[in-house]
Protein backbone atom coordinates (compact mmCIF):
# COMPACT_ATOMS: atom_id res chain seq x y z
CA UNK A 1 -17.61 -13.05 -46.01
CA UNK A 2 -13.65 -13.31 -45.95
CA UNK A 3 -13.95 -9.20 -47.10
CA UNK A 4 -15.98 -8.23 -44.75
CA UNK A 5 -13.76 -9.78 -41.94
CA UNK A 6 -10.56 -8.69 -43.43
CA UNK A 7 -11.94 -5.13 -43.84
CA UNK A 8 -13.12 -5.04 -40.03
CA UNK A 9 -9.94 -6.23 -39.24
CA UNK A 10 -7.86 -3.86 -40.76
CA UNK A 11 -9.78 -0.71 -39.69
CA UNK A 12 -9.36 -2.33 -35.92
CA UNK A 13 -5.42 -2.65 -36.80
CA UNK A 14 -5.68 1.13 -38.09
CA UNK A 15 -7.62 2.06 -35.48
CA UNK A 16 -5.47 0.49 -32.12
CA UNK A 17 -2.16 1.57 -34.69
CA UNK A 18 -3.61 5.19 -34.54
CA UNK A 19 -4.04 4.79 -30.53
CA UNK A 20 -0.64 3.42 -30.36
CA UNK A 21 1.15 5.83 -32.18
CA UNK A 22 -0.62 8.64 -30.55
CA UNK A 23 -3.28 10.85 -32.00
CA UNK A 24 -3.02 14.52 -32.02
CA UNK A 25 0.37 14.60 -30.20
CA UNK A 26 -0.90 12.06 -27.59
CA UNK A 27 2.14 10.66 -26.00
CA UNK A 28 2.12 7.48 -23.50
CA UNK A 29 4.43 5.58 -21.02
CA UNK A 30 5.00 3.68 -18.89
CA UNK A 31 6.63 3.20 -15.72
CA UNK A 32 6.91 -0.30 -12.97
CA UNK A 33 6.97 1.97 -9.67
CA UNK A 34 7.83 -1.11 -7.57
CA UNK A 35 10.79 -1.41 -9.71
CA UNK A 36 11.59 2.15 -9.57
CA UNK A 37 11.24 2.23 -5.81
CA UNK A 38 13.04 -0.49 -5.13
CA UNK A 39 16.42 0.80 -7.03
CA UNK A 40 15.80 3.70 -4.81
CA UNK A 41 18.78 3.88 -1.72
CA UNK A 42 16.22 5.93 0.48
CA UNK A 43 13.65 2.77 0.16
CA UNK A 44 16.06 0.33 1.34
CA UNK A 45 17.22 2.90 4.20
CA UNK A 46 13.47 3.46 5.12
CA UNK A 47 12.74 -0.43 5.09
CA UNK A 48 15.53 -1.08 7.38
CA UNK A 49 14.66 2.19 9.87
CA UNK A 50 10.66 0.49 9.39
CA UNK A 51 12.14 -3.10 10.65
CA UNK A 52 14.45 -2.23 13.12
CA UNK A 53 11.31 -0.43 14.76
CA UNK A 54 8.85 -2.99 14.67
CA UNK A 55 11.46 -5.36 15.98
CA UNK A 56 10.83 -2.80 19.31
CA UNK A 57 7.39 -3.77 19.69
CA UNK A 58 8.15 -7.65 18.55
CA UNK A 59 10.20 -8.21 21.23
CA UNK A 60 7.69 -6.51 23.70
CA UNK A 61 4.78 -8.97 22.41
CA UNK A 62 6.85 -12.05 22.63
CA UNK A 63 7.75 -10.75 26.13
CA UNK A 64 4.10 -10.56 27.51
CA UNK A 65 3.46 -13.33 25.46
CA UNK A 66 6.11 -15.73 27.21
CA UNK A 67 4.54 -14.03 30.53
CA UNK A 68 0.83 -15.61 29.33
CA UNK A 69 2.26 -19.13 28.62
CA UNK A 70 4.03 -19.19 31.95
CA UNK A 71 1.24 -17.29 33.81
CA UNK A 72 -1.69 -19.92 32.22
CA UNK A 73 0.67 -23.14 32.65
CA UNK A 74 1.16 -22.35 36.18
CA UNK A 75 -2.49 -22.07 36.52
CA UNK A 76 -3.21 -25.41 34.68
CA UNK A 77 -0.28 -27.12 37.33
CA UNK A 78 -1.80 -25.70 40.64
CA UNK A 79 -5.32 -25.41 39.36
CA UNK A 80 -6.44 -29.12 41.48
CA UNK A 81 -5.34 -27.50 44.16
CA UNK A 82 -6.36 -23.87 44.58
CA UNK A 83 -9.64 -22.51 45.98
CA UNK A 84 -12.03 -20.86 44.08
CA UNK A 85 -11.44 -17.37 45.37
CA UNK A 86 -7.37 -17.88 44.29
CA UNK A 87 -9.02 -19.42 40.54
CA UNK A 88 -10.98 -16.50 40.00
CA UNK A 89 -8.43 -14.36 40.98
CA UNK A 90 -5.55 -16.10 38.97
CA UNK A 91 -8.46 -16.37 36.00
CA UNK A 92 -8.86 -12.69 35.95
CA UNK A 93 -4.85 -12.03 35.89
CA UNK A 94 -4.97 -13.97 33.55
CA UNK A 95 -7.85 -12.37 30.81
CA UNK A 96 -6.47 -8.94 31.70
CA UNK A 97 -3.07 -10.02 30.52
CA UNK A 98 -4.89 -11.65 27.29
CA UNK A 99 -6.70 -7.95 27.01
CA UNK A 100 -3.34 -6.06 27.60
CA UNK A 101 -1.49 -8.36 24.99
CA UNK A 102 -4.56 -7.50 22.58
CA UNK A 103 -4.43 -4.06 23.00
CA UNK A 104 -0.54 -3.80 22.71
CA UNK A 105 -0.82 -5.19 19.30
CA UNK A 106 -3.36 -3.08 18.12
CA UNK A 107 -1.45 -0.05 19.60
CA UNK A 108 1.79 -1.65 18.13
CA UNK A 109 -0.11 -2.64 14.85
CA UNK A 110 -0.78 1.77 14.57
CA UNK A 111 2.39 3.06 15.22
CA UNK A 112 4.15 0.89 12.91
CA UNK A 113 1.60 1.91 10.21
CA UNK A 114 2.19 5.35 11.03
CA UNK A 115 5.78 4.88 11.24
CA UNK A 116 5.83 3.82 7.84
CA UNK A 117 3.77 6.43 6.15
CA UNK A 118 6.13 9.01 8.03
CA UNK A 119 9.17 6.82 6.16
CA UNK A 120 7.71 6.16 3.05
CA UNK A 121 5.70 9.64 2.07
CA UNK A 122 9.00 11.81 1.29
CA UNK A 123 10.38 8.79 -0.86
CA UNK A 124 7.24 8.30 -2.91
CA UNK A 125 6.51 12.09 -3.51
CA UNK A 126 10.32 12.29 -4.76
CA UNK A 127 9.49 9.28 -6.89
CA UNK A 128 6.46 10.74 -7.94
CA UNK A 129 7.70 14.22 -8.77
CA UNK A 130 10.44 12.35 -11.01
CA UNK A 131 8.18 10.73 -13.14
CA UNK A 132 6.04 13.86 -13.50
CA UNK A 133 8.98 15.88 -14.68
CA UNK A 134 10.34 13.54 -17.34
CA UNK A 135 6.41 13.81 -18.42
CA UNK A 136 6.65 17.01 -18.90
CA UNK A 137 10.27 17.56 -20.54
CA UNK A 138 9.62 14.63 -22.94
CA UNK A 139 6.00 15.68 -23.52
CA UNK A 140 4.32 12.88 -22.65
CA UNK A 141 0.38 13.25 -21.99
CA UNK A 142 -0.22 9.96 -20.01
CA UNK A 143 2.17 7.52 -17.93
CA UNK A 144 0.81 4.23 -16.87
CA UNK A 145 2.57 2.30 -14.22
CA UNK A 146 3.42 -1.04 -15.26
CA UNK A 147 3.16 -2.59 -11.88
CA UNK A 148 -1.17 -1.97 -11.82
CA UNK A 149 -0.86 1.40 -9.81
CA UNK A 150 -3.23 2.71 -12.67
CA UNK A 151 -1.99 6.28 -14.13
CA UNK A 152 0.55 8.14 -12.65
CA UNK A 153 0.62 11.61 -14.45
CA UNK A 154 -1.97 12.84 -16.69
CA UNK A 155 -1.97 16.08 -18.98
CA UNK A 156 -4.24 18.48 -17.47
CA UNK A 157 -5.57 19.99 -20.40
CA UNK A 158 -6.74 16.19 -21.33
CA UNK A 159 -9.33 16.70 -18.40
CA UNK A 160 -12.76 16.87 -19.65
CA UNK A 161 -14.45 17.24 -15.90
CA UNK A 162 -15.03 21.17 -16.72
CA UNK A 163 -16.53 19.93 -20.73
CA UNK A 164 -18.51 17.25 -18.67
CA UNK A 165 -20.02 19.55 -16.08
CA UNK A 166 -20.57 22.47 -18.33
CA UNK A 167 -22.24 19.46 -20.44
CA UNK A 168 -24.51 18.52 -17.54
CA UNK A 169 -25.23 22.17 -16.32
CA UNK A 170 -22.96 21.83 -13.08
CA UNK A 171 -21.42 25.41 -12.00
């Protein structure tokens, strides 16, 4: 019994050793892209550009914001007092400022995404053409990224879609 284990362990010790060390030619590494990214000067730029223009539409929100509270506690005050025509009215000031507030912040919510992809696409192709290059120069076949981004670069004659759909009789 004690053979049988030690010989299925060291075929699984060749076998992950054979992996490791790269069969056929089959290089692989590995990169942390977070880490890379943030050692980048353009990131940190970008990040600051991204915050001072959210801190645009911040301000804004808290603005109408400060307008609701005031808006809704002078309601509460008076409230005893008014008629019903001036509560409805005051009521419905008050819901379309809660509606305008929503929408701002969806609207805001947008841009700012967008903002950042506009920021953040020219730095992460760079980064991304980077790691592709040193790929190729130190012939690797795959890079991983060490931060769970999955695989970054891949050797294109690795591909088996064109064996697979041959395979399976797609043109």
């Amino acid at each position: 019994m004690k053979k049988i284990a030690l010989i299925v362990a060291l075929g699984l010790m060749t076998s992950i050793s054979t992996f490791a060390l790269g069969e056929a030619g089959t290089k692989l590494g590995y990169v942390n892209s977070q880490e890379l990214l943030s050692m980048m000067p353009e990131m940190t730029k970008a990040d600051g550009d991204l915050k001072t223009f959210a801190k645009q539409y911040q301000d804004q929100l808290e603005s109408m914001g400060k307008e609701f509270e005031k808006k809704g506690t002078e309601y509460q005050t008076g409230e005893k007092t008014m008629s019903d025509a001036v509560k409805t009215v005051k009521q419905k000031e008050l819901q379309d400022l809660e509606a305008r507030i929503r929408d701002f912040q969806q609207t805001a919510q947008e841009k700012i995404s967008k903002k950042k992809e506009e920021l953040y696409k020219p730095i992460l192709e760079k980064a991304d053409k980077a790691i592709k290059d040193v790929a190729k120069e130190k012939g690797y076949s795959y890079v991983f990224d060490a931060s769970g981004g999955g695989l970054l670069y891949a050797n294109e004659s690795d591909n088996l879609l064109p064996l697979v759909k041959a395979k399976l009789g797609i043109k």
